[in-house]
Structures are given as C-alpha cells and as structure tokens.
Protein backbone atom coordinates (compact mmCIF):
# COMPACT_ATOMS: atom_id res chain seq x y z
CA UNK A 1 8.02 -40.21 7.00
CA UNK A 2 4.70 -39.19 5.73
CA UNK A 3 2.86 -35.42 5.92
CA UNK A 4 1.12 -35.79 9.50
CA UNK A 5 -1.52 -32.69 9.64
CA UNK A 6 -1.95 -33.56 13.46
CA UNK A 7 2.04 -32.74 13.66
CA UNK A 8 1.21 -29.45 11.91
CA UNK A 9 -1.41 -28.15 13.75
CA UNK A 10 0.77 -29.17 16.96
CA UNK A 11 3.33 -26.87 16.56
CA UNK A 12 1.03 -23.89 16.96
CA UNK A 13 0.23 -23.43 20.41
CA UNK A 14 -3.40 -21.76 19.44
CA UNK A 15 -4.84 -23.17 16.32
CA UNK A 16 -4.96 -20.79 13.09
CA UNK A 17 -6.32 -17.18 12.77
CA UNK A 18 -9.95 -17.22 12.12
CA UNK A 19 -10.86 -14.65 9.57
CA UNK A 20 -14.22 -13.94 10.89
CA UNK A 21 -12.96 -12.32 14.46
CA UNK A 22 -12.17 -8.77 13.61
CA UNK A 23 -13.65 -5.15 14.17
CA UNK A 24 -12.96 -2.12 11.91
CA UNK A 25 -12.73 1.51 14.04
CA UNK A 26 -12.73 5.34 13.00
CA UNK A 27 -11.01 7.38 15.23
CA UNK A 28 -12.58 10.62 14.05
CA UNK A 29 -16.40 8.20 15.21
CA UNK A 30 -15.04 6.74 18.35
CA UNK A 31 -18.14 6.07 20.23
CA UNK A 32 -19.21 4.25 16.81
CA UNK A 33 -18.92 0.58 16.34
CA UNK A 34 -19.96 -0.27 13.02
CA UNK A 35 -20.44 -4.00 12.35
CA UNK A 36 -18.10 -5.19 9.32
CA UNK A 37 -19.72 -7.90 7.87
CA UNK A 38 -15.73 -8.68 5.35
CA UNK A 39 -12.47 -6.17 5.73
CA UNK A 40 -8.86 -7.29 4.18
CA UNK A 41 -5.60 -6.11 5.75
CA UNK A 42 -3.58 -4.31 3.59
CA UNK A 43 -0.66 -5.10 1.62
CA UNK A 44 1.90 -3.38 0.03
CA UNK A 45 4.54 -3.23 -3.30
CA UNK A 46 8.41 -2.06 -3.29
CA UNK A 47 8.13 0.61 -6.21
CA UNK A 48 11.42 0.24 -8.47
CA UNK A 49 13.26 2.40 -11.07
CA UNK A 50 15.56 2.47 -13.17
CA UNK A 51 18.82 3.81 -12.94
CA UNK A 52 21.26 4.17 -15.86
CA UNK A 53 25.12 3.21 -14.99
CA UNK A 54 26.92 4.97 -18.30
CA UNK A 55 28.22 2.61 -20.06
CA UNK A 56 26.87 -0.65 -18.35
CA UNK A 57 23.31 -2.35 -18.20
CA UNK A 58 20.74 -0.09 -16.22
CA UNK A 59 20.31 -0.78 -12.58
CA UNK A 60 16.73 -1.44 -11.15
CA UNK A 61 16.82 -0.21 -7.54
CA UNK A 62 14.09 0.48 -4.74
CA UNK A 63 12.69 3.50 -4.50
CA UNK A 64 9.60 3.73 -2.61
CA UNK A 65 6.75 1.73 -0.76
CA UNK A 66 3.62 1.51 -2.27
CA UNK A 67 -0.27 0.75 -0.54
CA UNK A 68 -3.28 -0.35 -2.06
CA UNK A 69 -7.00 0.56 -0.55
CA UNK A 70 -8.18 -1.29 1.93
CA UNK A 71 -12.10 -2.79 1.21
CA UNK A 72 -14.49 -2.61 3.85
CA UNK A 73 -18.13 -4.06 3.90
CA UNK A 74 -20.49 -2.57 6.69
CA UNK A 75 -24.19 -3.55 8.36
CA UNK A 76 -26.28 -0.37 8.17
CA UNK A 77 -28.22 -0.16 10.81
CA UNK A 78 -31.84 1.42 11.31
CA UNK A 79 -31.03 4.41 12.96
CA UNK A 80 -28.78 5.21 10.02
CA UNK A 81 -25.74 5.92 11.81
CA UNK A 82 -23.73 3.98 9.64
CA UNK A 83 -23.88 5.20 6.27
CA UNK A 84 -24.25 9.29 7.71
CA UNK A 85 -20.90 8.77 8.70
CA UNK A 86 -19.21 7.30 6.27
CA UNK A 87 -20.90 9.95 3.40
CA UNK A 88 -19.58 12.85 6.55
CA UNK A 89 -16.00 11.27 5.55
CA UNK A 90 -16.55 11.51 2.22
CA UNK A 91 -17.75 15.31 2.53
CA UNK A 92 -14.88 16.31 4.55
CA UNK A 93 -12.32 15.39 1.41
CA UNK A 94 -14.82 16.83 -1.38
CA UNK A 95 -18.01 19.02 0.01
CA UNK A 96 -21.05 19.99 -2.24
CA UNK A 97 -19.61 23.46 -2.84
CA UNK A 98 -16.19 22.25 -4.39
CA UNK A 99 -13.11 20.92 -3.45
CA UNK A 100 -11.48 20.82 -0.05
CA UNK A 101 -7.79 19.77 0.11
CA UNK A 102 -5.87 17.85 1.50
CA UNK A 103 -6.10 19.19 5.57
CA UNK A 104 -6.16 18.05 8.97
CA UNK A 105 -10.03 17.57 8.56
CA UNK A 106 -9.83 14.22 7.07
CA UNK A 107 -6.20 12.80 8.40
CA UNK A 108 -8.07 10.69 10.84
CA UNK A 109 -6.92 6.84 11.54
CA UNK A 110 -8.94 3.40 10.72
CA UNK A 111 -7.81 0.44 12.98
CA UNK A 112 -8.30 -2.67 12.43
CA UNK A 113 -7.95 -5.46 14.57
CA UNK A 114 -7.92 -9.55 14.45
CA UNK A 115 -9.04 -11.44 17.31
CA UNK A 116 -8.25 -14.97 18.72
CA UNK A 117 -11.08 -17.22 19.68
CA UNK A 118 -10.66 -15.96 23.28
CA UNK A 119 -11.04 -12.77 22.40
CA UNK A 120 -7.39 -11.61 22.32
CA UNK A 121 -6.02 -9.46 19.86
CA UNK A 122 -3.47 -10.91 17.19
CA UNK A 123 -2.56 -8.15 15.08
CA UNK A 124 -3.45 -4.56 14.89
CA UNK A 125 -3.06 -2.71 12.01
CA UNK A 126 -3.67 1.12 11.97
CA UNK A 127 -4.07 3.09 8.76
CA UNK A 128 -2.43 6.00 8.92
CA UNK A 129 -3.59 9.52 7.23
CA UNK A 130 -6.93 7.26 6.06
CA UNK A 131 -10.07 8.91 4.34
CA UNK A 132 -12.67 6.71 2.61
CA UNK A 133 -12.13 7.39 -1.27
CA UNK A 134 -15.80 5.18 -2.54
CA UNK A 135 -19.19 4.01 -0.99
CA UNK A 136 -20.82 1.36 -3.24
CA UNK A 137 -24.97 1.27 -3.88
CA UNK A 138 -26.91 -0.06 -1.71
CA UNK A 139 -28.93 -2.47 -2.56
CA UNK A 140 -33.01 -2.45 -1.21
CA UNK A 141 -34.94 -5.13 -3.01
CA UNK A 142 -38.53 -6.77 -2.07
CA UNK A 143 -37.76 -9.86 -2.97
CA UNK A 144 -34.70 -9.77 -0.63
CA UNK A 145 -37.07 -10.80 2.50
CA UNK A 146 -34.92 -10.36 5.48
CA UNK A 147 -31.90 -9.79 3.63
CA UNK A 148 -29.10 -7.46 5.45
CA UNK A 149 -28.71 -4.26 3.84
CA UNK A 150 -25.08 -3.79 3.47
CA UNK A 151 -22.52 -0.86 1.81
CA UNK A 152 -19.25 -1.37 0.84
CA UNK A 153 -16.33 1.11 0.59
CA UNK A 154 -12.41 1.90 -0.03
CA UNK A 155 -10.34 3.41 2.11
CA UNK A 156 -7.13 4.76 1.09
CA UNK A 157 -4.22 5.92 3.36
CA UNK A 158 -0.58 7.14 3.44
CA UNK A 159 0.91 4.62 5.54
CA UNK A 160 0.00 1.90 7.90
CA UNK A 161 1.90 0.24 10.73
CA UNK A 162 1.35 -3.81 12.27
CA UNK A 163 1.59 -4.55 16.14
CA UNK A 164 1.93 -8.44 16.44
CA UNK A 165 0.49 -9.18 19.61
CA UNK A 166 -0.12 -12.89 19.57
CA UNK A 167 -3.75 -12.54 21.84
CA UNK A 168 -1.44 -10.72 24.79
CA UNK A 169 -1.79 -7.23 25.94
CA UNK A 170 1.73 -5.95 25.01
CA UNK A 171 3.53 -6.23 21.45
CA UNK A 172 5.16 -8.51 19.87
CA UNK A 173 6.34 -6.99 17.29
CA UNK A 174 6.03 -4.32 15.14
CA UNK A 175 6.53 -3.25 11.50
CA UNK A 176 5.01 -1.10 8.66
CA UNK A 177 5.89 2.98 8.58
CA UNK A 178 4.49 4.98 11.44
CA UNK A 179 4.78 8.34 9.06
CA UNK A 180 5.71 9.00 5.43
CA UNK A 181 7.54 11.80 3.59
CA UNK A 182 5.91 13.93 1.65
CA UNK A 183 8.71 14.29 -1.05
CA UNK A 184 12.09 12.71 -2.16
CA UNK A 185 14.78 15.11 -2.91
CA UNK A 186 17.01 14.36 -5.96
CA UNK A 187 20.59 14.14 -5.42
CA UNK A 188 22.38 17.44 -5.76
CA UNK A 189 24.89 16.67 -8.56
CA UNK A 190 24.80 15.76 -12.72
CA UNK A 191 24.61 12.09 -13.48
CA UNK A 192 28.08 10.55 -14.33
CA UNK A 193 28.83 10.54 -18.36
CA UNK A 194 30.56 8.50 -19.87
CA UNK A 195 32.65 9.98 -23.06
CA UNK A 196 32.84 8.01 -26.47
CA UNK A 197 36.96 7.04 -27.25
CA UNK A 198 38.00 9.67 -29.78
CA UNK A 199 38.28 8.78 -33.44
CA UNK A 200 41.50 9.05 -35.22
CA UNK A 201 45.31 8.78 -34.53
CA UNK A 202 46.69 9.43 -31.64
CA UNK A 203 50.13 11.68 -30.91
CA UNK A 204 52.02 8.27 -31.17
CA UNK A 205 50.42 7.48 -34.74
CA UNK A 206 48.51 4.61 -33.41
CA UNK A 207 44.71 4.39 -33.82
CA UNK A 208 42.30 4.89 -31.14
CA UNK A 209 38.51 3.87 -31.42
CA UNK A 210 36.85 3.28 -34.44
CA UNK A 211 38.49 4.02 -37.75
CA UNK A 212 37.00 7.05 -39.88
CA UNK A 213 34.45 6.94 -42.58
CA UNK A 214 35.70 5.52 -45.79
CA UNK A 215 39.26 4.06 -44.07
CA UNK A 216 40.52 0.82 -46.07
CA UNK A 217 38.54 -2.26 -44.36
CA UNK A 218 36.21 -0.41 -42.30
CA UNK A 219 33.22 -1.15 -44.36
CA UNK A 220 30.09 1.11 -45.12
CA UNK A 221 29.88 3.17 -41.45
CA UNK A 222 26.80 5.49 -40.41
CA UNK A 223 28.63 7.71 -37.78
C-alpha cells in the first residue's frame, strides 16, 4: 500500500505545530510583552568522559547535561521599552563600573510558550537561572523605507524544564531539570590499579611474565 499523506495528517487530532504562534516573557519585566518576531526552543547534549578500567579499554560514560543559548529576535518599539530592558539585563550581570557576579539580581526566568491555532498552549518551556549574554546592532538605514527595526540576542541559562500541554490547561507531561547542582563531588577513594605480573622465577622455578633482558629467545627487549 502506497504513502497516503491524508492518512498521516489523520492521525493527529489537531494538525501540526505552527512555528509562528509563540510569545517570549521575562519574569523580572512582567507587565512587558515584547513582540518576538523568531525564538528557537532549546536543546541540549549528554556531556561524556572517559573513564579508565585498568587493564581493559576505557569506558565512555555520562556525566553531565549540557544547554546551548537560546536566540531571540525582538520588535523595538517607539517608546523604546524594548531595547532599555534588555541593555538593564545586560547591566545587572556586568555594570559600567566593573563586574558584578553571579547574584540573585540576574537569576530571573524567560518563558517561552507555543500556541495552537486556537490559541492553546502546546508546550511551555521555562529557562531557568536565564540572563541575556549578547544584543546584536541594530540596524537604521534610509533606504530601509518602512522596514521594522529589529535586535537580536542570546540568552543563556542553567537549566530549563518542558510542560507538554497539548492546547489544555493542565500538563501533560513534563521533563527537563527544574534545578541544577552547582558542583559534582569526586568519589572518595584512589582509582583501582592494576599491577604488572612480576618478572622472573617463581618459588616453584617456573617463569612468570615476561622473561628478563638478554634470556635465550627473548629477542632485543626495551624494559
């Protein structure tokens, strides 16, 4: 039986995610909507390393989760709220007299959330711990005409966490980390080592591991 695309779209109750129906909000500017004109919901790596196993082949193992920044584009608008708070981010993490920290003045939390066509939400994801790192140029040009003037930026974070909510009021689902840790403590003990056989006879007379230097047979060694 032949691919039928009617037969695909048939098994989804609600048609596909549009990628235009989304918002992007601030909790630390609340009572600001800023218009996102593109946004991306982030992904994120396993983070291996290698672990040696004596004698054997290293092990690669999991270690830790690993986020990328999140790109947002924004509408400025002509009052200029827009782009004064996104540089009042930026000068909470790094101010014109020298460096901040790391403190509770910029853990604040970006949301951002996908819509259905009815206006429902689909997923929610929240960006835990976020502060925006970069704000692009922005661009004013003459020959633009009635052009949109725009700014981009990245927001980093520590963690995020997805609510499924498939355009209902209460979750689906949900998955991501709510917090992080700060540190991973190494295990309290030596690694395991492995000892080399010892060269020469043993009590019995027999030979264990590999013959001396300059034995009959053994060849030119480098020990």
């Amino acid at each position: 039986m032949g691919f039928s695309i009617e037969q695909f779209k048939g098994r989804f109750k609600n048609d596909f995610a549009k990628a235009a129906l989304f918002e992007v909000f601030f909790a630390s500017f609340a009572d600001l909507r800023f218009q996102a004109t593109s946004a991306s919901l982030p992904g994120s790596s396993i983070v291996t390393d290698t672990f040696s196993n004596g004698p054997y082949r290293p092990l690669e193992k999991a270690v830790s989760r690993s986020y990328s920044g999140v790109g947002v584009t924004f509408i400025l608008d002509n009052e200029g709220r827009c782009l004064s708070a996104l540089n009042q981010m930026m000068d909470s993490v790094v101010d014109p007299d020298g460096f901040v920290g790391y403190s509770s003045q910029y853990e604040s939390a970006v949301n951002i959330k996908h819509f259905n066509q009815s206006g429902g939400v689909v997923t929610s994801y929240t960006l835990n711990d976020s502060f925006v790192s970069s704000l692009s140029d922005v661009t004013l040009d003459w020959s633009s005409g009635d052009a949109i003037a725009t700014v981009s930026c990245i927001i980093k974070f520590r963690s995020y966490s997805m609510s499924a909510f498939g355009g209902g009021s209460s979750t689906i689902s949900s998955f991501g980390e709510r917090g992080y840790v700060n540190k991973v403590e190494m295990p309290d003990r030596a690694p395991i080592i492995t000892e080399r056989p010892k060269i020469g006879s043993t009590s019995s007379g027999s030979q264990s591991g590999r013959p001396p230097i300059g034995s009959i047979s053994s060849g030119p060694q480098i020990d």
